[in-house]
N, C-alpha and C. Protein backbone atom coordinates (compact mmCIF):
# COMPACT_ATOMS: atom_id res chain seq x y z
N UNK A 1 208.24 38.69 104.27
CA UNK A 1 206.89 39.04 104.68
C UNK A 1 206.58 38.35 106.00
N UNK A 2 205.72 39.17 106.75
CA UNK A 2 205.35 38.17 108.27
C UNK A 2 203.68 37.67 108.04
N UNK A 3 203.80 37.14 108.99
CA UNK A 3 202.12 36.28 109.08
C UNK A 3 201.16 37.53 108.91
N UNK A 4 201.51 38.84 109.80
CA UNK A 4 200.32 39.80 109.55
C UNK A 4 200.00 40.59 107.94
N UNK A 5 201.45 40.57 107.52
CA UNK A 5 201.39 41.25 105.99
C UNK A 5 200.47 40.25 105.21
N UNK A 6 201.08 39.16 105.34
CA UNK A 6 200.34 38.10 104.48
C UNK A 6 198.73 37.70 104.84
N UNK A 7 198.37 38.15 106.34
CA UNK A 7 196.89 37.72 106.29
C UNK A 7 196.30 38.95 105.81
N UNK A 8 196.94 40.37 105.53
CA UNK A 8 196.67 41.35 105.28
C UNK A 8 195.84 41.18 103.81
N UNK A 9 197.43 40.82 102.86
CA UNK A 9 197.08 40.46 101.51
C UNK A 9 195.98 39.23 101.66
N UNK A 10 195.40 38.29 102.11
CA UNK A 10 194.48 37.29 102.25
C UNK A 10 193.53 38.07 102.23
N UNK A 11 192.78 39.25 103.59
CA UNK A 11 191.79 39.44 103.61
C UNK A 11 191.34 40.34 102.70
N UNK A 12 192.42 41.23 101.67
CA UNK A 12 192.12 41.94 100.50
C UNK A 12 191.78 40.89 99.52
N UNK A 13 192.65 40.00 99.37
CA UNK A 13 191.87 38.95 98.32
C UNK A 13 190.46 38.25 98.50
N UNK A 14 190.24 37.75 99.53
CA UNK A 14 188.44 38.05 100.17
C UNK A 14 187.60 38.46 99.87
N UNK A 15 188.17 39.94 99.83
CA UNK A 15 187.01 41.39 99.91
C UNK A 15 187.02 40.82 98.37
N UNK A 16 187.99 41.34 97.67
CA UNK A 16 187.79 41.27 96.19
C UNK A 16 186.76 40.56 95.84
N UNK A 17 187.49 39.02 96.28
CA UNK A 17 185.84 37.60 95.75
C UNK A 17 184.94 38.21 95.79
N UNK A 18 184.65 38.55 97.46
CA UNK A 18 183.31 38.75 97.79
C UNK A 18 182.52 39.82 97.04
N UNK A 19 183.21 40.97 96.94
CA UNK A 19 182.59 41.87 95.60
C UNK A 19 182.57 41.51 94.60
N UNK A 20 182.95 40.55 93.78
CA UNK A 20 183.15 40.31 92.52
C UNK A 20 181.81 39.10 92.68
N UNK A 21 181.48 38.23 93.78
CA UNK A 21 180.56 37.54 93.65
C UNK A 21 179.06 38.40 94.01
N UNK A 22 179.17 39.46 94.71
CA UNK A 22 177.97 40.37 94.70
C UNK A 22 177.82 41.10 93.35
N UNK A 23 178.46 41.66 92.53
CA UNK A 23 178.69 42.33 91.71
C UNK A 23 178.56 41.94 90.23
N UNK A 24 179.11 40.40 90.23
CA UNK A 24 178.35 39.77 88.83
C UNK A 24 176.99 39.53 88.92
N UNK A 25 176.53 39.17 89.11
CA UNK A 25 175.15 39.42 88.55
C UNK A 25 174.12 40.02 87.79
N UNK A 26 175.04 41.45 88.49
CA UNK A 26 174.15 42.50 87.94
C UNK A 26 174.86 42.75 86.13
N UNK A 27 175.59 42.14 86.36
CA UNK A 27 175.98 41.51 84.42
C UNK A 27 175.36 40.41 84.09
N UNK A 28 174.69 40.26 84.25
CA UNK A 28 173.94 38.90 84.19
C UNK A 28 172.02 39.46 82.55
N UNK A 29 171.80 38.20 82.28
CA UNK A 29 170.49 39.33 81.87
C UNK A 29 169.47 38.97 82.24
N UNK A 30 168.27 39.77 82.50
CA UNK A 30 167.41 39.36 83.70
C UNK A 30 166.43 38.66 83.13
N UNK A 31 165.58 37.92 83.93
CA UNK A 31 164.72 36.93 83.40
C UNK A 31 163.21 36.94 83.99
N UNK A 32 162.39 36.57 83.49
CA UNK A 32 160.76 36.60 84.90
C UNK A 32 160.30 35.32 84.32
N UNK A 33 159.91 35.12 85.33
CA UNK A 33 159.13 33.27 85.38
C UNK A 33 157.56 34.10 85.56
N UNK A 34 156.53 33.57 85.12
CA UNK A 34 155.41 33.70 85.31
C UNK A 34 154.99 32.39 86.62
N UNK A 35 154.23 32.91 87.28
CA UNK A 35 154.31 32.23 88.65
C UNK A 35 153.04 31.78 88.66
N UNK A 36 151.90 33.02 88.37
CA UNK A 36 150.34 32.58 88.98
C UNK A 36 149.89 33.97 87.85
N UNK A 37 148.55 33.80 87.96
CA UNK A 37 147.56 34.39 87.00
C UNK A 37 146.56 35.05 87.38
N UNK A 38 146.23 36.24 88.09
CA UNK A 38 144.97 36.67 88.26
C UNK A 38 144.09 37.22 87.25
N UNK A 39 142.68 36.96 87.34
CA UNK A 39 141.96 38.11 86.10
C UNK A 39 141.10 38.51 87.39
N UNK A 40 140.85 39.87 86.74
CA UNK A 40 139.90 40.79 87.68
C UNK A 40 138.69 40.88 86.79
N UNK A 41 137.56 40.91 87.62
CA UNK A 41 136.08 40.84 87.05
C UNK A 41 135.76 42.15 86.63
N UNK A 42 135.33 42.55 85.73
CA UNK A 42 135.47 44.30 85.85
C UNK A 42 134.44 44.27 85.21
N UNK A 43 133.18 45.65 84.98
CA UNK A 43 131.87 45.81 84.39
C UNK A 43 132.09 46.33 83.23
N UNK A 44 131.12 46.56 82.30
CA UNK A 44 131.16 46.89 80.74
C UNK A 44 131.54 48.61 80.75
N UNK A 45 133.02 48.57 80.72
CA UNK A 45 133.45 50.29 80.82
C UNK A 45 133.71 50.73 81.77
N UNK A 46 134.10 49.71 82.54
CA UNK A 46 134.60 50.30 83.97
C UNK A 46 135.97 49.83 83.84
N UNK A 47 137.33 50.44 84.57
CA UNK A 47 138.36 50.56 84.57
C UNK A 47 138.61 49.95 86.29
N UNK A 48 140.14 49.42 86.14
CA UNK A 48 140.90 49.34 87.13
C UNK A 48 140.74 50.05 88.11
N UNK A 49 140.98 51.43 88.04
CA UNK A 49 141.02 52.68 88.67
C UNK A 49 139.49 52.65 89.47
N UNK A 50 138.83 52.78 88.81
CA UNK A 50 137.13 53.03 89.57
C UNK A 50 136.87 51.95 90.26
N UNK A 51 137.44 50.81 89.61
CA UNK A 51 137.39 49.63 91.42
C UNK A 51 138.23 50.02 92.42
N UNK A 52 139.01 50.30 91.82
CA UNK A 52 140.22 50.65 93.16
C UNK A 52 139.78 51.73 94.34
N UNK A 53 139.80 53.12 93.21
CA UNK A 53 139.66 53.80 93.96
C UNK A 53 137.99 54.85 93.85
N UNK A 54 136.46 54.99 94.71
CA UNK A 54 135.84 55.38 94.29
C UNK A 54 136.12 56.79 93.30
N UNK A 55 135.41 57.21 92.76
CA UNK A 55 135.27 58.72 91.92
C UNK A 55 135.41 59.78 92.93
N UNK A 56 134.92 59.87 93.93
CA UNK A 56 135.03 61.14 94.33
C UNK A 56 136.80 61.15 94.86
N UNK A 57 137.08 60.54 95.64
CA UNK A 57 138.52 60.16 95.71
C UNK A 57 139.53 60.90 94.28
N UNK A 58 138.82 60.15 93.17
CA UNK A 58 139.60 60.58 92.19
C UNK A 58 139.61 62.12 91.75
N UNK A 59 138.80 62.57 92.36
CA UNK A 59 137.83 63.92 91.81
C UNK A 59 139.28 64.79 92.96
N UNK A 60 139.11 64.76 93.85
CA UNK A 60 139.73 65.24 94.84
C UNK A 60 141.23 65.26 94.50
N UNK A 61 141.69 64.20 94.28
CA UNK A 61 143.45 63.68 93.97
C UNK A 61 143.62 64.57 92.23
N UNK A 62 142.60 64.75 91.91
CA UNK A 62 142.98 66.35 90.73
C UNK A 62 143.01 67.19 90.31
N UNK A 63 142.10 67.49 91.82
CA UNK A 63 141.80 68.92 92.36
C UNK A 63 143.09 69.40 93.19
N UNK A 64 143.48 68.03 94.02
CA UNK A 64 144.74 68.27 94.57
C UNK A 64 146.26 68.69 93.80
N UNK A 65 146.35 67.85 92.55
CA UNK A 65 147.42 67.83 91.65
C UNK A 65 147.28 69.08 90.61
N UNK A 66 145.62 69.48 90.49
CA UNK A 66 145.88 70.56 89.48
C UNK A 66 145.98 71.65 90.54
């Protein structure tokens, strides 16, 4: 074998690691840390949605979809 065959076989062994170290992980099993806590103030029967977005907005976006 010469120096180029052999750095040949080197940089295939490389690649391999290097995929095999991108690639485990995703065998891995996933986890979530709770970080921070928001609560949203919301009125007696009012939803997420109607803070977010006014009614007529919504009125429109199912006029659009229907």
């Amino acid at each position: 074998m010469t120096l180029g065959g052999i750095s040949v076989i080197f940089a295939i062994v490389l690649i391999f690691f290097y995929l095999l170290y991108v690639v485990f992980p995703l065998f891995m099993p996933a986890s979530m840390n709770k970080i921070q806590h928001f609560s949203i103030p919301t009125a007696a029967g009012e939803t997420l949605h109607s803070q977010v977005l006014p009614l007529p907005i919504l009125q429109r976006m199912w006029w659009l979809m229907g």
